[in-house]
Structure formats: structure tokens, C-alpha cells
C-alpha atoms as a PDB file:
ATOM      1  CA  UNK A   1     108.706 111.100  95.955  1.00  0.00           C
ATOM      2  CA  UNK A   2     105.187 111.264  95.709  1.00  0.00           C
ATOM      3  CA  UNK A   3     104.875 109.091  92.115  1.00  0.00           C
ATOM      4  CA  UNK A   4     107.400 106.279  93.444  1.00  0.00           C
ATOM      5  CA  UNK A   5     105.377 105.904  96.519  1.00  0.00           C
ATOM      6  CA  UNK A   6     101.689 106.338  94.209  1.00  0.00           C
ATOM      7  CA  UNK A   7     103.365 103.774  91.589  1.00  0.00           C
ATOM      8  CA  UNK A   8     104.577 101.022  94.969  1.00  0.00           C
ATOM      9  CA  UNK A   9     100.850 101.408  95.775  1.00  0.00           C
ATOM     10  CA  UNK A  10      99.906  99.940  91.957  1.00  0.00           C
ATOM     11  CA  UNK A  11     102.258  97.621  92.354  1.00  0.00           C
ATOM     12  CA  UNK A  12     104.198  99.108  89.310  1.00  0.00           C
ATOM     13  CA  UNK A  13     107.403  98.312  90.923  1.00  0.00           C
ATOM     14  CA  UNK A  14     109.711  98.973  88.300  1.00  0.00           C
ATOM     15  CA  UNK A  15     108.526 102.873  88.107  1.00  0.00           C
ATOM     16  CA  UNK A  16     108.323 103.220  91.733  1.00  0.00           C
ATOM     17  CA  UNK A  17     112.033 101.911  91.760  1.00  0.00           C
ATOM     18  CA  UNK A  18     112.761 104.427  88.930  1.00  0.00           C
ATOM     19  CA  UNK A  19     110.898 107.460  90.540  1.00  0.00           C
ATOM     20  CA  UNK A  20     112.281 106.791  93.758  1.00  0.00           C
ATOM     21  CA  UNK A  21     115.796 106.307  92.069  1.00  0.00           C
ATOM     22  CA  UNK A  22     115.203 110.314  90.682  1.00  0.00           C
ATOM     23  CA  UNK A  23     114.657 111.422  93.575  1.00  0.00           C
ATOM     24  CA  UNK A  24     117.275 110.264  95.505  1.00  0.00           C
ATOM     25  CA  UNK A  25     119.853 111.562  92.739  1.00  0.00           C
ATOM     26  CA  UNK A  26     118.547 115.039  93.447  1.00  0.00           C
ATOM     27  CA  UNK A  27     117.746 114.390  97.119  1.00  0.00           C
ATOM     28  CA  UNK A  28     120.111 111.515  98.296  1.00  0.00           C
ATOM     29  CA  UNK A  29     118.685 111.547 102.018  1.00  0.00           C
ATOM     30  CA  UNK A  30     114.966 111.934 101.433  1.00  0.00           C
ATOM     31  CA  UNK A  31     113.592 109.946 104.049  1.00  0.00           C
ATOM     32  CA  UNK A  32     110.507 108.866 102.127  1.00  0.00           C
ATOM     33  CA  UNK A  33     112.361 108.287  99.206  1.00  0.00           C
ATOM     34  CA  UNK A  34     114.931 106.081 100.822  1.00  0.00           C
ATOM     35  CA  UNK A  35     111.525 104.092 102.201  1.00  0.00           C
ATOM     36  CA  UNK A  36     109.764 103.676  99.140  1.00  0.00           C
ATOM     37  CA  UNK A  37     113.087 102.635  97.071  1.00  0.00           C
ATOM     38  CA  UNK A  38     113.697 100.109  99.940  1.00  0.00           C
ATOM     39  CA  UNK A  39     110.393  98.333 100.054  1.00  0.00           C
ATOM     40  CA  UNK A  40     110.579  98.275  96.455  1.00  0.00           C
ATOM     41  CA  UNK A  41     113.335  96.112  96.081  1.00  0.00           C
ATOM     42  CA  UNK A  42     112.366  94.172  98.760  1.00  0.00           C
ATOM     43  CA  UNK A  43     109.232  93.053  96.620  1.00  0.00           C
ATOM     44  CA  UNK A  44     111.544  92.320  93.680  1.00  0.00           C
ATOM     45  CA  UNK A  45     113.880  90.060  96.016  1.00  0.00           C
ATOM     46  CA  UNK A  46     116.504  92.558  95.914  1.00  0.00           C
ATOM     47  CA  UNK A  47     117.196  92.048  99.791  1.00  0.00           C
ATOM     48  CA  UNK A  48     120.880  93.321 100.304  1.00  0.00           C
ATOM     49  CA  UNK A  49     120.194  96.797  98.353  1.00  0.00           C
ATOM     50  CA  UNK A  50     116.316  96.490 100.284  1.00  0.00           C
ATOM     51  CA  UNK A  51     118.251  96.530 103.969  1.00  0.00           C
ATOM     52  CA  UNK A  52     120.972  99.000 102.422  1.00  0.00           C
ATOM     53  CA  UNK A  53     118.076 101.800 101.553  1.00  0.00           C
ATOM     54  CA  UNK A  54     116.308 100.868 105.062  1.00  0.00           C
ATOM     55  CA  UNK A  55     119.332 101.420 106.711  1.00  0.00           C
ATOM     56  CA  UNK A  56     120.048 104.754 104.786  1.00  0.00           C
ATOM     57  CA  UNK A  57     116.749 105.671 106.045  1.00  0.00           C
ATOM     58  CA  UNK A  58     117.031 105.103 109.504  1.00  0.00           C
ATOM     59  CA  UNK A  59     120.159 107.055 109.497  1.00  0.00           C
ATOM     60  CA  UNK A  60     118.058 109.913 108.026  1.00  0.00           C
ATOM     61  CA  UNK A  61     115.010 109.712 110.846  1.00  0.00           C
ATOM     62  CA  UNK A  62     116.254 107.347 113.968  1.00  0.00           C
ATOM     63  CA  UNK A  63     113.419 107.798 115.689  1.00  0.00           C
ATOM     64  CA  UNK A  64     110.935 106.413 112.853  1.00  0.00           C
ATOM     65  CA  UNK A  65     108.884 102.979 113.915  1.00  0.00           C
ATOM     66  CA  UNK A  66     108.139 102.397 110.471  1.00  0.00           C
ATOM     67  CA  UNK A  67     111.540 102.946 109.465  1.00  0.00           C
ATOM     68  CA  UNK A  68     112.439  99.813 111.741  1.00  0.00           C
ATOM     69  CA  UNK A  69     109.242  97.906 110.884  1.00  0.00           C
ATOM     70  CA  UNK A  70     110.275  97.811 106.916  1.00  0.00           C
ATOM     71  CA  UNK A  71     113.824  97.129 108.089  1.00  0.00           C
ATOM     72  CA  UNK A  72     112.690  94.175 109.968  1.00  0.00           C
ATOM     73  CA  UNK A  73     110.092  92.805 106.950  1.00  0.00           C
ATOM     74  CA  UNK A  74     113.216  92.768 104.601  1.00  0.00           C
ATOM     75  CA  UNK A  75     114.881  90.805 107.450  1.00  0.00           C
ATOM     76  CA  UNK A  76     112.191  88.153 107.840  1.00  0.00           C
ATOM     77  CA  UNK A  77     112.081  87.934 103.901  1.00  0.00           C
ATOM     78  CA  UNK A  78     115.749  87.194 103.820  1.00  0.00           C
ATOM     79  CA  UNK A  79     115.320  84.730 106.558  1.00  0.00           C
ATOM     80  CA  UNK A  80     116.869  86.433 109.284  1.00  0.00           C
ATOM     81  CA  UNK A  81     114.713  85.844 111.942  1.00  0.00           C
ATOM     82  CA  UNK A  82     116.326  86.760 115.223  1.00  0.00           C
ATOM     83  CA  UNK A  83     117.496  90.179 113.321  1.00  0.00           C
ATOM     84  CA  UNK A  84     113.975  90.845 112.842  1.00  0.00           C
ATOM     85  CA  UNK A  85     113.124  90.477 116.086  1.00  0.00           C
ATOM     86  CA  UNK A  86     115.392  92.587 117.228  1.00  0.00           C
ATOM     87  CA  UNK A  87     114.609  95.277 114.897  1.00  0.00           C
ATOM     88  CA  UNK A  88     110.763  95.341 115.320  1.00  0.00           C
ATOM     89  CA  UNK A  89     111.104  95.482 119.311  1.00  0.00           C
ATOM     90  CA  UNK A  90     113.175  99.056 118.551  1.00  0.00           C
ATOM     91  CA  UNK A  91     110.316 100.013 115.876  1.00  0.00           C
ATOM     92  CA  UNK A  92     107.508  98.885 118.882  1.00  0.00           C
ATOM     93  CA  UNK A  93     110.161 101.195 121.556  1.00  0.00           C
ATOM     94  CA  UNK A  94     109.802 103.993 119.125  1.00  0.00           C
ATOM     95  CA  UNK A  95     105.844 103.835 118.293  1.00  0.00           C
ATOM     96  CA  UNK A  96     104.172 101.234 120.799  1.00  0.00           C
ATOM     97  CA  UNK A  97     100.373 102.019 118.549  1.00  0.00           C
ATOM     98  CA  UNK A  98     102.601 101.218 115.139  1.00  0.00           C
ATOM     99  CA  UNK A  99      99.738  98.792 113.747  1.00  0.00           C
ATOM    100  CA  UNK A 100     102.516  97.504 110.997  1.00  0.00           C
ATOM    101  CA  UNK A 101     104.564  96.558 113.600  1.00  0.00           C
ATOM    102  CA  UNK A 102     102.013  94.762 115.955  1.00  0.00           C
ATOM    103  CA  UNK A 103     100.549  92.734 113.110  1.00  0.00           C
ATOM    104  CA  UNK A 104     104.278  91.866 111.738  1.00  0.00           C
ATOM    105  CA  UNK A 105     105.075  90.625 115.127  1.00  0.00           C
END
């Protein structure tokens, strides 16, 4: 987990996909795995597999704001405006102080 999430932070997407990828084939519902992998492909443009992590994440911690809030930047990416919306009032429901949210909205 740890060197997919150190390797999204260099912007070395293509490890942080793999690393994240590793993980999840020993640990197929690591939360933080799930997130990482997600925002990953969302940087590549991979939007359908982005919201299909995000979603696999949520389903693994519901009550996670930042869960919601990368949901709803892979939703604004794609376009998907009013989805968005939708999705980063639940993240600001679960964590009203979630700065990602407040400056995304």
C-alpha cells in the first residue's frame, strides 16, 4: 500500500498503479489500496475503472468523506457534473471539516 500511495505522491503513476495493483491481488478490499489505484487512473484518464475502484472503496469504508470526495473528482473529470454534486454533499454529510471537499466544491 504504502509504495503505491509514496509513488502517486511522485507522480510515478505507472508504479503506483502497479503497487497498488499487488496489493489488491493479495488484499482485494484494502481500503487504501482501492483509493490510491482509483486516483491513479483517474490521472491517466482511465475514468470508468477510476469510479469502479472508488466505488469498491466506498463499499469497503461507507462512512469515509474522502472516499466520496475522490469519487466525486473522477466525476467532475468525466464531466458529470450533477453526479458530483451529489457525491461531494454525502462526502461534506460524512466529514463537514474535509478541506478536499470544501475546496472541490
Amino acid at each position: 500500500v504504502l509504495l503505491g500511495a509514496v509513488h502517486y505522491q511522485l507522480h510515478d503513476l505507472d508504479l503506483s498503479i502497479y503497487y497498488s495493483e499487488l496489493c489488491l491481488r493479495i488484499h482485494p478490499n484494502c481500503f487504501e489500496a482501492l483509493s490510491n489505484f482509483g486516483n491513479a487512473l483517474c490521472q491517466i484518464e482511465r475514468y470508468t475503472d477510476a469510479i469502479a475502484a472508488h466505488r469498491r472503496a466506498i463499499r469497503e469504508s461507507s462512512r469515509s468523506g474522502s472516499a466520496y470526495n475522490n469519487l466525486a473528482v473522477t466525476y467532475m473529470c468525466t464531466g458529470e457534473i450533477e453526479e458530483a454534486i451529489k457525491t461531494y454533499n454525502v462526502a461534506l454529510f460524512l466529514d463537514t471539516s474535509c478541506s478536499q471537499v470544501l475546496s472541490n466544491l
